[in-house]
Protein backbone atom coordinates (compact mmCIF):
# COMPACT_ATOMS: atom_id res chain seq x y z
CA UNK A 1 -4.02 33.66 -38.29
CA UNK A 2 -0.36 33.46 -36.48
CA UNK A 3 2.41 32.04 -38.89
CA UNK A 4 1.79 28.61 -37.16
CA UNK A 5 -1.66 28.64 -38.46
CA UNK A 6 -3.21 29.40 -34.88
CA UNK A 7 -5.88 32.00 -34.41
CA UNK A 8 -5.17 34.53 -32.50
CA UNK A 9 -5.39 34.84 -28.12
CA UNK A 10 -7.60 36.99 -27.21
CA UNK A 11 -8.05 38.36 -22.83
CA UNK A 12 -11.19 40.15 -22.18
CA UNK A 13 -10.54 42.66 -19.77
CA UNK A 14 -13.76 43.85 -19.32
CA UNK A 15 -14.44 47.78 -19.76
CA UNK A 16 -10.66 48.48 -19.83
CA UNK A 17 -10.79 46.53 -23.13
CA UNK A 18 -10.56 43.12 -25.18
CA UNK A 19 -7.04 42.31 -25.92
CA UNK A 20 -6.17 40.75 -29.34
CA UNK A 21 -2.57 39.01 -29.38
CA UNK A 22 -0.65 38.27 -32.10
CA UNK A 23 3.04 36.93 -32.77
CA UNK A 24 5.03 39.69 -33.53
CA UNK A 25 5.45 43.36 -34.94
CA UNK A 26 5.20 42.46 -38.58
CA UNK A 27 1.70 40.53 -37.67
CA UNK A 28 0.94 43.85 -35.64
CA UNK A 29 1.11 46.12 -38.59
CA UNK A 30 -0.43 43.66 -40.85
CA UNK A 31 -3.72 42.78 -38.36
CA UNK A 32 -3.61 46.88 -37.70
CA UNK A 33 -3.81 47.53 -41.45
CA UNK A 34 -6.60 45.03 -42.15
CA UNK A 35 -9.18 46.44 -39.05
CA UNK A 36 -8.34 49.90 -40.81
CA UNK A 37 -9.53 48.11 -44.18
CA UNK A 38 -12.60 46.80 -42.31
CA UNK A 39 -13.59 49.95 -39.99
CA UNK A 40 -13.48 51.95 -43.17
CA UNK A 41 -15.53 49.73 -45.13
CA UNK A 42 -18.31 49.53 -42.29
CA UNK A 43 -18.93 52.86 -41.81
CA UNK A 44 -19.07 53.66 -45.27
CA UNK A 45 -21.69 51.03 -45.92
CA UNK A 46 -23.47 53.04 -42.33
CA UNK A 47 -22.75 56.58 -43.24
CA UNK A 48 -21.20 56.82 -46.56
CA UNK A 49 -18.04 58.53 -44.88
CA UNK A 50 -15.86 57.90 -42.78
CA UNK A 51 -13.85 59.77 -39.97
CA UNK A 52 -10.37 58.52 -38.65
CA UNK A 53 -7.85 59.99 -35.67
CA UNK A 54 -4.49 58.90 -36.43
CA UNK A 55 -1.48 58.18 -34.24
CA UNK A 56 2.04 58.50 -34.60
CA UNK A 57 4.57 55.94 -33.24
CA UNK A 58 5.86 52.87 -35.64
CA UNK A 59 3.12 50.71 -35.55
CA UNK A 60 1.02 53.39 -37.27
CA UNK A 61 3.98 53.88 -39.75
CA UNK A 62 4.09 50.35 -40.70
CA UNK A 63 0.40 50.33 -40.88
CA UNK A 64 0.50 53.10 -43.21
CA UNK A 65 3.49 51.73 -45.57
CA UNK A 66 0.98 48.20 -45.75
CA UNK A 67 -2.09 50.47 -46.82
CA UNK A 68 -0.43 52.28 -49.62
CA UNK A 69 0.19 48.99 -51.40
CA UNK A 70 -2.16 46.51 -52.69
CA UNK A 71 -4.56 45.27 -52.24
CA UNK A 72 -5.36 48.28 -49.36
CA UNK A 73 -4.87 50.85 -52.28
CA UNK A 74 -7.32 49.95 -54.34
CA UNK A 75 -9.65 48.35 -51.85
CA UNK A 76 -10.02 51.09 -49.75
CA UNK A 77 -12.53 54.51 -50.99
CA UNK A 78 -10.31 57.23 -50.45
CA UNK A 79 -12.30 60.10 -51.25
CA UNK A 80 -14.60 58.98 -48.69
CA UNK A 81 -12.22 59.19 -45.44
CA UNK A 82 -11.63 62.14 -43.57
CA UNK A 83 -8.31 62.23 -41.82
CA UNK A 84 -7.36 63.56 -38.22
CA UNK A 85 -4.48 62.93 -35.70
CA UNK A 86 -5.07 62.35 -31.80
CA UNK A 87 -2.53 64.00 -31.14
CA UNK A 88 0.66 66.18 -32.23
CA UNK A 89 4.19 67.69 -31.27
CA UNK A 90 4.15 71.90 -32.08
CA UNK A 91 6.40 71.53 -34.56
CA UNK A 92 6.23 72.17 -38.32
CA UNK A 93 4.65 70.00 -40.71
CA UNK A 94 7.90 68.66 -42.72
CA UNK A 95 9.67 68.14 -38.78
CA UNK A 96 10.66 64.14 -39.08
CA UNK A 97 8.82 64.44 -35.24
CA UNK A 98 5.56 65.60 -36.69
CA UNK A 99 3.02 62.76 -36.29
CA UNK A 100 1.12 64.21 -40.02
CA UNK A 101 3.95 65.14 -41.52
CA UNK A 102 5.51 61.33 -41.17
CA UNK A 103 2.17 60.19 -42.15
CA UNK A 104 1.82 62.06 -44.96
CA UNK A 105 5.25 61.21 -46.61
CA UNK A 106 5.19 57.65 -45.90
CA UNK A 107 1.41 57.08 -46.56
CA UNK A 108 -0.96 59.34 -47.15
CA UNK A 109 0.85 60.89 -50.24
CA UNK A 110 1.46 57.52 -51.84
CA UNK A 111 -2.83 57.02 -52.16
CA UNK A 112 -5.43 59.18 -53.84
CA UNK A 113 -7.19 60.76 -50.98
CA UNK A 114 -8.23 64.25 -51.47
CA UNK A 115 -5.37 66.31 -49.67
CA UNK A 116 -9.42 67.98 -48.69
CA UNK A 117 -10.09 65.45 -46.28
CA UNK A 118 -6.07 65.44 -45.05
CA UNK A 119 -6.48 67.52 -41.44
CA UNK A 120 -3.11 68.17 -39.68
CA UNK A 121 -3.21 70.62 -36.62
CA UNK A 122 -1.97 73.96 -38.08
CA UNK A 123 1.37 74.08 -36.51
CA UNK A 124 2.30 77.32 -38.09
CA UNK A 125 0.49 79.43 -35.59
CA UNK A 126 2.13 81.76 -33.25
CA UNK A 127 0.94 79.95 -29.82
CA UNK A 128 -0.08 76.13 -29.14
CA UNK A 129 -3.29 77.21 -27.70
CA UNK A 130 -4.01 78.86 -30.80
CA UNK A 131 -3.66 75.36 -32.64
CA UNK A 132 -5.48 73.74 -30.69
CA UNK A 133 -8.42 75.94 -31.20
CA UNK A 134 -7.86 76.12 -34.63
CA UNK A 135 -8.54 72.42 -35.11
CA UNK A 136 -11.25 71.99 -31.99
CA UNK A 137 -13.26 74.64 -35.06
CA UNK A 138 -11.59 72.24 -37.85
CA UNK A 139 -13.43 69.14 -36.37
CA UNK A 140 -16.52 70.89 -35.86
CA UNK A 141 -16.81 72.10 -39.47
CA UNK A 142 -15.69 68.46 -41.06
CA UNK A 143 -18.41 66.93 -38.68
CA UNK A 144 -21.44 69.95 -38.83
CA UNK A 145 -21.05 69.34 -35.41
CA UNK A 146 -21.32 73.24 -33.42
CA UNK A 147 -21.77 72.01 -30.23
CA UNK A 148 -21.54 68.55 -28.73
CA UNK A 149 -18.56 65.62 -28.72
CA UNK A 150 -18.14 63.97 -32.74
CA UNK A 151 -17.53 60.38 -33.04
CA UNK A 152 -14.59 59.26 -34.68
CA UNK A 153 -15.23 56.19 -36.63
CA UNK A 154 -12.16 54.82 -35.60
CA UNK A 155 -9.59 55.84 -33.23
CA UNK A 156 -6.01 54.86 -33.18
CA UNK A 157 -3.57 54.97 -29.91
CA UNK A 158 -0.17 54.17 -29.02
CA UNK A 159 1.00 53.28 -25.19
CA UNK A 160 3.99 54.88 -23.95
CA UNK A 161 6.34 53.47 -21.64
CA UNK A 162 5.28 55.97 -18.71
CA UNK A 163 1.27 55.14 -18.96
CA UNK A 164 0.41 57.99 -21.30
CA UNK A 165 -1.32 57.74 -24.79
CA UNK A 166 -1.88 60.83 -27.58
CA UNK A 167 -0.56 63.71 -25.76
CA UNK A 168 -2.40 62.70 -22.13
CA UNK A 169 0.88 62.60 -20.36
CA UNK A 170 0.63 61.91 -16.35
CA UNK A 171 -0.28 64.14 -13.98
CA UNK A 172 -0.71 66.60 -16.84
CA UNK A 173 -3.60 69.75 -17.26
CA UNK A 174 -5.65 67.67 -19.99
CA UNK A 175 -6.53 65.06 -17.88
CA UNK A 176 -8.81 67.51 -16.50
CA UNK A 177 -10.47 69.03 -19.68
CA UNK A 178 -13.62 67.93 -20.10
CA UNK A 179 -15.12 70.91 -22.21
CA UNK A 180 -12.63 71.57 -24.96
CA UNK A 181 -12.19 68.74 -27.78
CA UNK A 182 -8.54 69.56 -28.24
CA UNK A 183 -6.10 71.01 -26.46
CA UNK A 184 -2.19 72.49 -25.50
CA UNK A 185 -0.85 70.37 -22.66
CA UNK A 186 2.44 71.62 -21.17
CA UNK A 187 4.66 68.39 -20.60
CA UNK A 188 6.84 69.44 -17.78
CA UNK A 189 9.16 66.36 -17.89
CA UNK A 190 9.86 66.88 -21.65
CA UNK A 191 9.50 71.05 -20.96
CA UNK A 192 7.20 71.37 -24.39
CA UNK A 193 3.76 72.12 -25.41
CA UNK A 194 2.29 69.06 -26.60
CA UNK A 195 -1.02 69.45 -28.75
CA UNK A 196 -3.75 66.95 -28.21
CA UNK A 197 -7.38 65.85 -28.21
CA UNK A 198 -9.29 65.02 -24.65
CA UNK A 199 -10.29 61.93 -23.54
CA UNK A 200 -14.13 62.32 -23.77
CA UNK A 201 -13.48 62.72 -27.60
CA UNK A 202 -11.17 59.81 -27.65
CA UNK A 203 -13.43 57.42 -25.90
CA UNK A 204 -16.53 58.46 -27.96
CA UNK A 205 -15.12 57.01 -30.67
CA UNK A 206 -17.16 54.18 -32.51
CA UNK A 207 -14.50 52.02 -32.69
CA UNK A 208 -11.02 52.69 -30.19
CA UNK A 209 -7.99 50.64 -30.97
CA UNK A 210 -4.55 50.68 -29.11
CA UNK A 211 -1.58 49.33 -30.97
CA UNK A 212 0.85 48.46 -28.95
CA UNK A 213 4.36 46.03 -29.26
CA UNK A 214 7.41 45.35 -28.04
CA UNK A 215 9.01 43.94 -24.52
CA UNK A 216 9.46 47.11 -23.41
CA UNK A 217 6.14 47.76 -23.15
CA UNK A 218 5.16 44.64 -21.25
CA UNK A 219 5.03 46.02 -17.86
CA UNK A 220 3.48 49.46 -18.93
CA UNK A 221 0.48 47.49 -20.49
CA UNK A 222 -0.33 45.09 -17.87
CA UNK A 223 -0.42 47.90 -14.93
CA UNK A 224 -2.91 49.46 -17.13
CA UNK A 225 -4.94 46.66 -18.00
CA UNK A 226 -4.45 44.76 -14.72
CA UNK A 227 -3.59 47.31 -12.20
CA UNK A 228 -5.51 49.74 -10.18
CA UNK A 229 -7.33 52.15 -11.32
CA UNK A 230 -5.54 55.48 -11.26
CA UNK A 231 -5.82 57.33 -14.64
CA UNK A 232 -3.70 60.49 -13.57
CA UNK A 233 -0.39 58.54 -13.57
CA UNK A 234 -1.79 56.03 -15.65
CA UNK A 235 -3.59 58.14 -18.48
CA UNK A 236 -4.85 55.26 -20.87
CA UNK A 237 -6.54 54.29 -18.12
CA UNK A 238 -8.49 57.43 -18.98
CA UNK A 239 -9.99 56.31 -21.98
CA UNK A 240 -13.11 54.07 -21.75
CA UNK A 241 -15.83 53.48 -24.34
CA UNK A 242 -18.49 55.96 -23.44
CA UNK A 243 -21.29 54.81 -25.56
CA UNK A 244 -23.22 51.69 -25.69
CA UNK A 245 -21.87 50.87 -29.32
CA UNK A 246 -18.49 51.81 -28.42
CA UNK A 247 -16.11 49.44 -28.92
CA UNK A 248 -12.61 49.85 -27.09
CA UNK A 249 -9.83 46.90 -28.33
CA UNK A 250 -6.20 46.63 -27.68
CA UNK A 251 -3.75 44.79 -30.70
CA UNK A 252 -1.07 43.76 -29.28
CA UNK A 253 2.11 41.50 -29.78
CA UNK A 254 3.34 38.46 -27.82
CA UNK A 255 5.91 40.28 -26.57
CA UNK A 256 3.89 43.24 -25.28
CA UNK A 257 1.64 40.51 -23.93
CA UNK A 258 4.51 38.77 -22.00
CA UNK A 259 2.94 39.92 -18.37
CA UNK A 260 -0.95 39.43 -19.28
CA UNK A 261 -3.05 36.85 -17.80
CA UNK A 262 -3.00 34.13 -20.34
CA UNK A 263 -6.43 33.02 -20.05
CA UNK A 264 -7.96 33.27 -23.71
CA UNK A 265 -11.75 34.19 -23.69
């Protein structure tokens, strides 16, 4: 419910998405932490596990803060979620720009989950590539998965201002992987190696959820959503559902929102 005690809009935008739309950041977080809650509570009841790829950004943050506290920390079976991050910047874990390391300080270190089923990309190795292999083999052990895409239980993403979400910056090399699960992707406007998983194991996820507030983002999120299709400039364009039980959802705020179609479904 909104703080006027109005349920929120949703916009069906067919297989780019259903759009959930709620007031404002603090009802962002708050919504974000509770289909968290509930994602992690359904596929424990399916699987008795659960697997979950993080992102950074300050939705995710907020989200995290709301988790460690009650009645998340206590309502939600630790021990039984296996953590992973879409995506990550090659620095080292206690960087204030590492994605994990944020997570970890402001969230996952506050709650008793195993630091066993904590997975940040090994940063400390001598080459990106080498990272990314490291945790393609990471993913594949925590799922008993040798060959084949996993499924994520739940996927988190963030929208940048510029079209791009995890590391799948535009007109970028991992666009085009299609083989690897995770990957280096040199970012020749920012002139770094970003680390980050592919699309195909992004959309296989079960359940696919971009989080996504603020004006500035109003313009970015409609030319995805609304505009045509061109997922090289536009990379979140890139990730679709790719199963028939896949389930890909944007939460959003009003003012993120701003240049939708208001049409509710």
């Amino acid at each position: 419910m909104t703080p006027n005690g109005e349920e929120p809009r949703t916009i069906d935008f067919g297989p780019r998405g259903k759009v959930t739309v709620v007031a404002d950041g603090t009802g962002l977080a708050r919504a974000a932490a509770e289909r968290f809650a509930r994602g992690v509570e359904t596929a424990i009841t399916a699987r008795g596990w659960t697997t979950i790829a993080l992102s950074g950004g300050s939705t995710p943050k907020q989200m995290g803060s709301i988790l460690a506290r009650e009645p998340y920390r206590s309502r939600i079976p630790w021990d039984r979620v296996q953590f992973f991050w879409g995506d990550e910047r090659f620095v080292p874990l206690g960087s204030p720009e590492s994605n994990a390391g944020e997570a970890k300080r402001g969230f996952l270190d506050l709650v008793p989950v195993p630091p066993g089923n904590v997975h940040p990309w090994e940063t400390e190795a001598e080459t990106s590539d080498e990272t990314a292999e490291r945790y393609e083999r990471a993913i594949r052990e925590v799922f008993g998965a040798p060959t084949g895409i996993p499924r994520f239980d739940l996927v988190l993403l963030g929208l940048g201002d510029d079209g791009h979400t995890a590391s799948l910056f535009p007109n970028t090399a991992a666009l085009s992987a299609n083989g690897p699960l995770a990957v280096s992707n040199f970012v020749p406007k920012l002139g770094v190696d970003r680390l980050t998983l592919t699309a195909p194991v992004l959309g296989a996820g079960r359940e696919i959820l971009f989080l996504v507030g603020g004006p500035g983002k109003a313009r970015t999120l409609s030319t995805v959503l609304e505009g045509p299709e061109d997922s090289m400039t536009l990379p979140a364009q890139s990730i679709r559902a790719r199963t028939e039980d896949g389930r890909l959802e944007w939460l959003v705020d009003e003012d993120a929102a701003a240049r939708l179609d208001s049409a509710s479904s």
